[in-house]
Protein backbone atom coordinates (compact mmCIF):
# COMPACT_ATOMS: atom_id res chain seq x y z
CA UNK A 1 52.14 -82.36 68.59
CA UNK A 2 52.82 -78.80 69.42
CA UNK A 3 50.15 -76.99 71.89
CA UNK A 4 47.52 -74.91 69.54
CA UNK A 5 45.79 -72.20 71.35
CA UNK A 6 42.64 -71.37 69.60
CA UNK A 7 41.05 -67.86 69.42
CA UNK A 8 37.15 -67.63 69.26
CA UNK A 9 35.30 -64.21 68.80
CA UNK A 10 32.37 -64.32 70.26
CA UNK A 11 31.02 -65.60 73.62
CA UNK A 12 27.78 -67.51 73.58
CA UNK A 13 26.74 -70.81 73.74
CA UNK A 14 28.30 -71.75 70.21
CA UNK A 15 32.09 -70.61 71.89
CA UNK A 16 31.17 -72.40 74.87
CA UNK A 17 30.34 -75.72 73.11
CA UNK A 18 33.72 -74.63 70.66
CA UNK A 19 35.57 -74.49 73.64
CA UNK A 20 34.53 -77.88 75.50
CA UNK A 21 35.29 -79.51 72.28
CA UNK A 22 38.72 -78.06 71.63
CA UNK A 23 39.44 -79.50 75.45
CA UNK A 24 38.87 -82.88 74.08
CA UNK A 25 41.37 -82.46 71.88
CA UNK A 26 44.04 -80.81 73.97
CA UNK A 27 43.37 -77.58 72.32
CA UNK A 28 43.79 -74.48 74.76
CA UNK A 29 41.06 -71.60 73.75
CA UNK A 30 41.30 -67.95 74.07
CA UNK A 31 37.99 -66.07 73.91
CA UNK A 32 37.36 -62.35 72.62
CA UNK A 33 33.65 -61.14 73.21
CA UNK A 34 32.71 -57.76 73.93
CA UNK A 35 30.20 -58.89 76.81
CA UNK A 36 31.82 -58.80 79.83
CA UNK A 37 29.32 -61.57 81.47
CA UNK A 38 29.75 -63.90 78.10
CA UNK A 39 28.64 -67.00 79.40
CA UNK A 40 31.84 -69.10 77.72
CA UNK A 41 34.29 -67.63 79.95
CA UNK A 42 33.17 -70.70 81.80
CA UNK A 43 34.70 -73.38 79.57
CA UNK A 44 37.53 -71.42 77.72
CA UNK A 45 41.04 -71.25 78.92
CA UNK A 46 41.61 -67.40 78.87
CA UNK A 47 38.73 -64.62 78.49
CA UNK A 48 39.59 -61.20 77.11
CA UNK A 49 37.08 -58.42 77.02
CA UNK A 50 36.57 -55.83 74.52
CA UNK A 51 34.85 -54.11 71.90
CA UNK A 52 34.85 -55.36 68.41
CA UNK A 53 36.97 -52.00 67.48
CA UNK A 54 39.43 -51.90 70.14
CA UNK A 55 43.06 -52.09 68.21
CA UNK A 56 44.55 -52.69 71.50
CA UNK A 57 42.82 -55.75 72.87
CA UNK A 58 42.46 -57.19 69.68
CA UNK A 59 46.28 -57.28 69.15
CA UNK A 60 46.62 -58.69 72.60
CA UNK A 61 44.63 -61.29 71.38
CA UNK A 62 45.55 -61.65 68.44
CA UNK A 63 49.33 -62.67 69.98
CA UNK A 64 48.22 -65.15 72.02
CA UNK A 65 46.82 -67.29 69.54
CA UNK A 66 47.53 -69.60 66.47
CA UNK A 67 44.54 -69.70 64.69
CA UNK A 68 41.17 -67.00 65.00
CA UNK A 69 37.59 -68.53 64.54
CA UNK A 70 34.26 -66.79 65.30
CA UNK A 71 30.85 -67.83 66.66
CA UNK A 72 28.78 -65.88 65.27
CA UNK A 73 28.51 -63.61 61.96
CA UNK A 74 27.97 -59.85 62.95
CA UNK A 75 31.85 -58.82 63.65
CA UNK A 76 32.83 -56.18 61.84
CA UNK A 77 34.78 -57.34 58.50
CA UNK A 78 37.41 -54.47 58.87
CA UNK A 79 38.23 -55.98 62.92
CA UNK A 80 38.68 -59.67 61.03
CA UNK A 81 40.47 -58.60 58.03
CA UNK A 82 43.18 -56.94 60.58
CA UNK A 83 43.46 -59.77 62.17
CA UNK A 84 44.10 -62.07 59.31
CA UNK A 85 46.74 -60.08 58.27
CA UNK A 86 48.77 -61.36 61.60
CA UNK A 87 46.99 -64.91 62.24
CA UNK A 88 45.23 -67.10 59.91
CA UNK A 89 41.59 -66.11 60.43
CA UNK A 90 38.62 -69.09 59.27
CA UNK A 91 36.31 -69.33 57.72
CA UNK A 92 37.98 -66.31 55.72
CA UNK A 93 36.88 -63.02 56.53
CA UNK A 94 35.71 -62.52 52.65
CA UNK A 95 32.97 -65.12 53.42
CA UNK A 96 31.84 -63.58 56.55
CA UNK A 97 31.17 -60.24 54.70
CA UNK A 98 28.88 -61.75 51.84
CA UNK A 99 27.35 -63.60 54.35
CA UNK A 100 26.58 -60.94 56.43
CA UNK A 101 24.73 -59.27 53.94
CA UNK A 102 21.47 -61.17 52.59
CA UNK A 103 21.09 -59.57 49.40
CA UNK A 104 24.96 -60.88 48.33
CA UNK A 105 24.35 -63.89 49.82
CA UNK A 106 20.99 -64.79 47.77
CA UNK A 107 22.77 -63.34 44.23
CA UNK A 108 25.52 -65.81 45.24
CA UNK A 109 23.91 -69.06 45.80
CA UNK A 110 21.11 -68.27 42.45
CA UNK A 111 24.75 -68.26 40.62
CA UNK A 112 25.20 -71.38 41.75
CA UNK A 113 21.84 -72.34 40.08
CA UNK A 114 20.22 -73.30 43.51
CA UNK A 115 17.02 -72.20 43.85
CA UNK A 116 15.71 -69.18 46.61
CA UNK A 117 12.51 -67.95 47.01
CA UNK A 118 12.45 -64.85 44.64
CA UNK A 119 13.29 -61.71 46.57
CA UNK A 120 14.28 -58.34 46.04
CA UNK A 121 16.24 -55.21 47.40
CA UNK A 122 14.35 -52.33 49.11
CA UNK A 123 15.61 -49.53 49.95
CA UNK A 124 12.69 -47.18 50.41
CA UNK A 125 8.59 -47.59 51.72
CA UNK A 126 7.14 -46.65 48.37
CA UNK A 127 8.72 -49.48 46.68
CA UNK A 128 7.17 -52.78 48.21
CA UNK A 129 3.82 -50.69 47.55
CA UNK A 130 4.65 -51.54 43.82
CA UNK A 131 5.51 -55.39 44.07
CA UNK A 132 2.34 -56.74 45.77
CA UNK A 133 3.81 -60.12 43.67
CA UNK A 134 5.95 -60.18 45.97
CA UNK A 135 3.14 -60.84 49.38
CA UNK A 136 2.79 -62.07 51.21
CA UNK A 137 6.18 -61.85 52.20
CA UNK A 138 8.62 -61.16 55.03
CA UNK A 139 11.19 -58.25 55.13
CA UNK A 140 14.74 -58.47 56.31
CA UNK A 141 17.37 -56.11 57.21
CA UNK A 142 19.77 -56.92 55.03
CA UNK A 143 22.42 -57.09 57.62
CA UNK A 144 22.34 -57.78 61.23
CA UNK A 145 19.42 -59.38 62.77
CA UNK A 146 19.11 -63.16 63.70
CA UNK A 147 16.34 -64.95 66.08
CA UNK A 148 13.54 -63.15 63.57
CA UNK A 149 15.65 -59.43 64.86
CA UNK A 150 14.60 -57.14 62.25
CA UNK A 151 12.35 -58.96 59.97
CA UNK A 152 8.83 -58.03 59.49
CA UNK A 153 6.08 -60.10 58.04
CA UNK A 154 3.97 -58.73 55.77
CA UNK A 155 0.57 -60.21 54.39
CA UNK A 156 -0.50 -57.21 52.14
CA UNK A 157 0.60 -53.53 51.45
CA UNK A 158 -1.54 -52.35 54.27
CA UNK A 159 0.47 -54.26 57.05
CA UNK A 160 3.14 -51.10 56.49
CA UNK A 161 1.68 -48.90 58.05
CA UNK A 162 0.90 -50.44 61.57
CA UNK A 163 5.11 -51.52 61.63
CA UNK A 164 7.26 -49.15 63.19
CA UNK A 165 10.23 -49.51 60.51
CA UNK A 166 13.05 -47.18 59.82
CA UNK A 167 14.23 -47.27 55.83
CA UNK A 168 17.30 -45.53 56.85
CA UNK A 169 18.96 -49.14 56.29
CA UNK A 170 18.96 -51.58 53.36
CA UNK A 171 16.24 -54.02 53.27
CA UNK A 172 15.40 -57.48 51.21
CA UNK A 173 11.77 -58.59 50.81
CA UNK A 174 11.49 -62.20 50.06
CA UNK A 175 8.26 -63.70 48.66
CA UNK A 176 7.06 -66.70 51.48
CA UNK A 177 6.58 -70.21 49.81
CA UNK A 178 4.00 -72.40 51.15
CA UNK A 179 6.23 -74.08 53.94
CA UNK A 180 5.82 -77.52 54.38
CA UNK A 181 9.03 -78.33 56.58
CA UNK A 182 12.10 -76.53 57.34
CA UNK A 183 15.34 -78.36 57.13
CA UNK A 184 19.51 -78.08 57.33
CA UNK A 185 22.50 -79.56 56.38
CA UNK A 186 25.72 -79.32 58.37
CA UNK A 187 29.12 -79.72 56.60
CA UNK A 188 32.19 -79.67 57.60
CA UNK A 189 34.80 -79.14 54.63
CA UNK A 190 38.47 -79.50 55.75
CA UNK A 191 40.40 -78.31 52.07
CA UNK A 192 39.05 -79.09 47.98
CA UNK A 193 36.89 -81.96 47.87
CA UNK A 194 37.36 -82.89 51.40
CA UNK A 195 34.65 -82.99 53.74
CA UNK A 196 32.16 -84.73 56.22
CA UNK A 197 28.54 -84.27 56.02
CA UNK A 198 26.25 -84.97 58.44
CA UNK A 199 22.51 -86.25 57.80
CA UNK A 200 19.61 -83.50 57.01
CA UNK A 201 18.41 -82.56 59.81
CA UNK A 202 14.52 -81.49 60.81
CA UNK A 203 14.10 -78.05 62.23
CA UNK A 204 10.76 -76.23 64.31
CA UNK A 205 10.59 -72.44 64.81
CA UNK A 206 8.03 -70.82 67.25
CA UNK A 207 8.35 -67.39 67.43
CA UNK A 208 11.44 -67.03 64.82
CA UNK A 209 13.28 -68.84 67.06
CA UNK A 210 14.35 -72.61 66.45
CA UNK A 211 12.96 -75.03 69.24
CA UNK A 212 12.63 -78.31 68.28
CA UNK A 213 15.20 -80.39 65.52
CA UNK A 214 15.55 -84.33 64.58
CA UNK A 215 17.41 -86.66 63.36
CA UNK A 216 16.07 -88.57 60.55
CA UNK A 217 14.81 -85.50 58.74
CA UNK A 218 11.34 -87.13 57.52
CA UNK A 219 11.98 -86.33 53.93
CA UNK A 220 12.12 -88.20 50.54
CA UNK A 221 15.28 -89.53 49.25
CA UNK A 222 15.27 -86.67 46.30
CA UNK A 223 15.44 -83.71 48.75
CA UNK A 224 17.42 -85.72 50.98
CA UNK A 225 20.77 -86.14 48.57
CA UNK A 226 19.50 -82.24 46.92
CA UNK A 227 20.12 -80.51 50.19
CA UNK A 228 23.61 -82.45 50.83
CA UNK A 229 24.77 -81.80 47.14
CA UNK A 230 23.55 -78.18 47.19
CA UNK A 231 25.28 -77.77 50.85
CA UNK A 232 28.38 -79.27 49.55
CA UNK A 233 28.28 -77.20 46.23
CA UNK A 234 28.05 -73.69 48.43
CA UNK A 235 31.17 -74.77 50.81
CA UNK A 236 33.08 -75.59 47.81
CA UNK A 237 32.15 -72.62 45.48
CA UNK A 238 33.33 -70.74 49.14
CA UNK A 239 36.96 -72.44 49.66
CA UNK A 240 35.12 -72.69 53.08
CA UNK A 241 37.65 -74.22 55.91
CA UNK A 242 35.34 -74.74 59.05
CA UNK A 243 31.90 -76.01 59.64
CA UNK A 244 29.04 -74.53 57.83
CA UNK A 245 25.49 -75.10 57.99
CA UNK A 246 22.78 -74.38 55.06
CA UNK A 247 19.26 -73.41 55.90
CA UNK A 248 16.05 -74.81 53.42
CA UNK A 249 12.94 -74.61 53.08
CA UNK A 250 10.59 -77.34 51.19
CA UNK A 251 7.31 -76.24 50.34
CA UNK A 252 4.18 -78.30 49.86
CA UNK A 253 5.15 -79.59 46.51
CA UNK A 254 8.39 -80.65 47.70
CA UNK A 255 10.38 -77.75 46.13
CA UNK A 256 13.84 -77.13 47.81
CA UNK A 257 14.67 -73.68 48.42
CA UNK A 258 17.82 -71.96 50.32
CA UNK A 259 17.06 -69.86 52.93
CA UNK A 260 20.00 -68.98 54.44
CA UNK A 261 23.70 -69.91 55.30
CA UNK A 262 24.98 -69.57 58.66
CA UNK A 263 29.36 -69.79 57.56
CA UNK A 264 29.95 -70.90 61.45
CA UNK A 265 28.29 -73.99 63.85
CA UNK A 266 24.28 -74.24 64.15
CA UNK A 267 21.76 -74.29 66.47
CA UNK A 268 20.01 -77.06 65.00
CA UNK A 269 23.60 -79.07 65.13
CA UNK A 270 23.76 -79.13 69.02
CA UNK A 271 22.39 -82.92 68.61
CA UNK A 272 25.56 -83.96 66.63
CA UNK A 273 26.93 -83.59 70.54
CA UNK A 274 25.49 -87.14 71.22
CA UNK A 275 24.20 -88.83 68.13
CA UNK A 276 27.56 -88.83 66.12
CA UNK A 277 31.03 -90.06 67.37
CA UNK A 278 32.31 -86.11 66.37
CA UNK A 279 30.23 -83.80 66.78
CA UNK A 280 30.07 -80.18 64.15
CA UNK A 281 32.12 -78.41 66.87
CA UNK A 282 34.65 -80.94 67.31
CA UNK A 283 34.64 -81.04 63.49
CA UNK A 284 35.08 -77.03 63.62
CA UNK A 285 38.25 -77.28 65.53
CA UNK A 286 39.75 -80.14 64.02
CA UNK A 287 39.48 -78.20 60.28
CA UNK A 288 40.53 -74.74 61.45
CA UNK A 289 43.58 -76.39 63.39
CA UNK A 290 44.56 -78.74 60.43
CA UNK A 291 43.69 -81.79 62.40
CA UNK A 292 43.24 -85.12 60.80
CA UNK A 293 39.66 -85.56 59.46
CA UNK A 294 38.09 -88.73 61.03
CA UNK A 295 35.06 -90.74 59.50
CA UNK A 296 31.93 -89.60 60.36
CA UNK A 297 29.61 -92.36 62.05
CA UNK A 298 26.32 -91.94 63.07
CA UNK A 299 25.56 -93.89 67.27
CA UNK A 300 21.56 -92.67 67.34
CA UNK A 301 18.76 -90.76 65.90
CA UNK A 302 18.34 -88.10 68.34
CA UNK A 303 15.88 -85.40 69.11
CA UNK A 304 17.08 -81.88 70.40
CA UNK A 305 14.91 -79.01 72.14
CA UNK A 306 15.99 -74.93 73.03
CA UNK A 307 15.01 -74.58 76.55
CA UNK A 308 14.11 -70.89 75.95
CA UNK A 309 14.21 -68.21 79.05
CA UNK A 310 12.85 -69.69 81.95
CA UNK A 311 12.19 -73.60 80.38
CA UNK A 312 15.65 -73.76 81.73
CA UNK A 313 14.41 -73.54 85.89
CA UNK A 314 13.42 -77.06 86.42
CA UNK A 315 16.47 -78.75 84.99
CA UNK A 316 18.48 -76.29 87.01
CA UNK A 317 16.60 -77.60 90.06
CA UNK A 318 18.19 -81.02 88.94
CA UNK A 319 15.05 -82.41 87.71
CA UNK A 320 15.50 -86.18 87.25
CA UNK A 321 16.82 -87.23 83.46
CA UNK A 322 16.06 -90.52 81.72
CA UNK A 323 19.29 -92.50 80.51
CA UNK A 324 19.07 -91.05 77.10
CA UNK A 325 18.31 -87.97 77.79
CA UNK A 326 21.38 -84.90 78.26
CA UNK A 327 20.94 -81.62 79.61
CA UNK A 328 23.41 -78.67 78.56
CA UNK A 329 23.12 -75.71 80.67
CA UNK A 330 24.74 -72.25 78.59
CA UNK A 331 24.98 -71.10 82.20
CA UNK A 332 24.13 -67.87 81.40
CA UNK A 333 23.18 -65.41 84.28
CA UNK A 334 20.46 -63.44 83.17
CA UNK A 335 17.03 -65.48 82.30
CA UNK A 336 15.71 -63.73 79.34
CA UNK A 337 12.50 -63.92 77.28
CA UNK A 338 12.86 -65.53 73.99
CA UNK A 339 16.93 -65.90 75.36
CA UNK A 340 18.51 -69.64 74.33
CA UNK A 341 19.57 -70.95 78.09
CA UNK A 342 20.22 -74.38 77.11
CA UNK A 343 19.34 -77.83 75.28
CA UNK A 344 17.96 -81.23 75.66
CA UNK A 345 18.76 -83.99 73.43
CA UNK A 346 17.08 -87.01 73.53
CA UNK A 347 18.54 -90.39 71.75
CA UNK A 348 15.78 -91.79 70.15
């Protein structure tokens, strides 16, 4: 088999894990992140720094790899489009843009017939003051912003005024349902009909950050094979290559809604590390690279929880693990508040 070297934009703990999984396979990966202390330079094979608009180092890069994948969604559509044009870039750039953008990406999956919560675009103050239907409610940039960045909650029109929030840029209010559990699928779809799927998967957010997610998913059997047929529908409609991951919510009367899709790996997939015999990155590399699909088989239920900012100390201080217990350190330098430093997962 020839020798594949792998670009990944973006250096975070999603191009780290990317990276350690490629290894596995014999894959050598190139890494193009415009944070000089990326954290993934750790497990990659080569690290190039630059900005996300820097011709130069992007054509460097671009050269020294077979295949481009990214790690996260906010890259500029123009830098991947230029770079498809040379190397085969996946998922496509087209999907990144109406992905990045939460107003296209709601229109596109109501197409679909798959249900949202109802939403709608704002662009200045004075018009949420006429859709009090619409509260309470939560307002989104409609790009950019991730880890609850640039949404505000809103309970009632008042709430406005005490939030500091600059309708220069586009916005997208979206009515809240009555949350009874948040949930997400994780597909990986390799060409037209062909594709693994991993289990539902049970997610907890403090803060607008995810901590805690599970394998089983406690849910009924309905919303079980809805979320897996509406996940698979979405990578399909998309001509997705890659791994994907859909976002739901299920209210109290067991309504399934979409919340969001994330066209890259997930957060709430780092458990698919040690519960399945491949995990979503693995999976990643082996569609991008035109690898051989193998069967997906689940070894464990599993348990997995964010050691945010400085939850990571103790296990840094090698603080004793059970058997079934692993410990992934993002070995990032800086501790940060409300910063993801690592995981446990637990086989349950």
């Amino acid at each position: 088999m020839p020798e594949i070297n792998l670009g990944i934009i973006g250096g975070g703990q999603l191009g780290s894990l990317l990276s350690v999984a490629a290894k596995k396979l014999n894959i050598k990966t190139t890494i193009y992140c415009n944070d000089i202390e990326a954290p993934a330079q750790n497990f990659c094979d080569e690290f190039i720094f630059g900005e996300y608009d820097n011709k130069e180092k992007i054509l460097e890069f671009v050269k020294k790899v077979d295949v481009i994948t990214y790690e996260f969604e906010n890259i500029p559509y123009e830098t991947l489009n230029e770079m498809n044009k040379l190397k085969s870039v996946l998922p496509k750039p087209s999907i990144n843009r109406l992905i990045q953008h939460r107003l296209a990406e709601k229109d596109f999956v109501n197409k679909l017939n798959i249900r949202t919560t109802r939403y709608v675009s704002i662009e200045k103050k004075s018009e949420i003051e006429t859709l009090k239907d619409y509260l309470p409610g939560i307002l989104k940039t409609t790009t950019m912003g991730y880890d609850g960045k640039g949404q505000y909650p809103i309970e009632k029109i008042e709430d406005l005024n005490l939030l500091n929030i600059d309708f220069s840029k586009g916005y997208i209010l979206e009515k809240l349902v009555k949350l009874k559990k948040e949930i997400s699928v994780i597909i990986t779809r390799f060409g037209n009909n062909n594709f693994t799927i991993y289990e539902p998967i049970e997610n907890t957010h403090e803060d607008q950050i995810l901590k805690h997610s599970k394998i089983p998913a406690e849910i009924n059997e309905k919303i079980l094979d809805q979320s897996k047929n509406w996940a698979t529908l979405i990578s399909e409609e998309l001509k997705y290559i890659g791994t994907l991951c859909v976002e739901f919510f299920i209210d109290r009367n067991d309504n399934l809604y979409v919340n969001e899709i994330a066209p890259r790996v997930h957060n709430s997939g780092h458990l698919t590390i040690n519960a399945y015999n491949i995990s979503q990155f693995e999976n990643h590399v082996r569609a991008v690279c035109s690898l051989e699909k193998v069967p997906l088989k689940k070894l464990s239920n599993a348990k997995m929880i964010n050691l945010i900012g400085k939850q990571i100390e103790p296990f840094r201080q090698k603080l004793k693990l059970n058997k079934n217990e692993f410990f992934f350190d993002y070995l990032k330098k800086e501790i940060k508040e409300k910063r993801k430093m690592g995981h446990i997962t637990t086989l349950i």
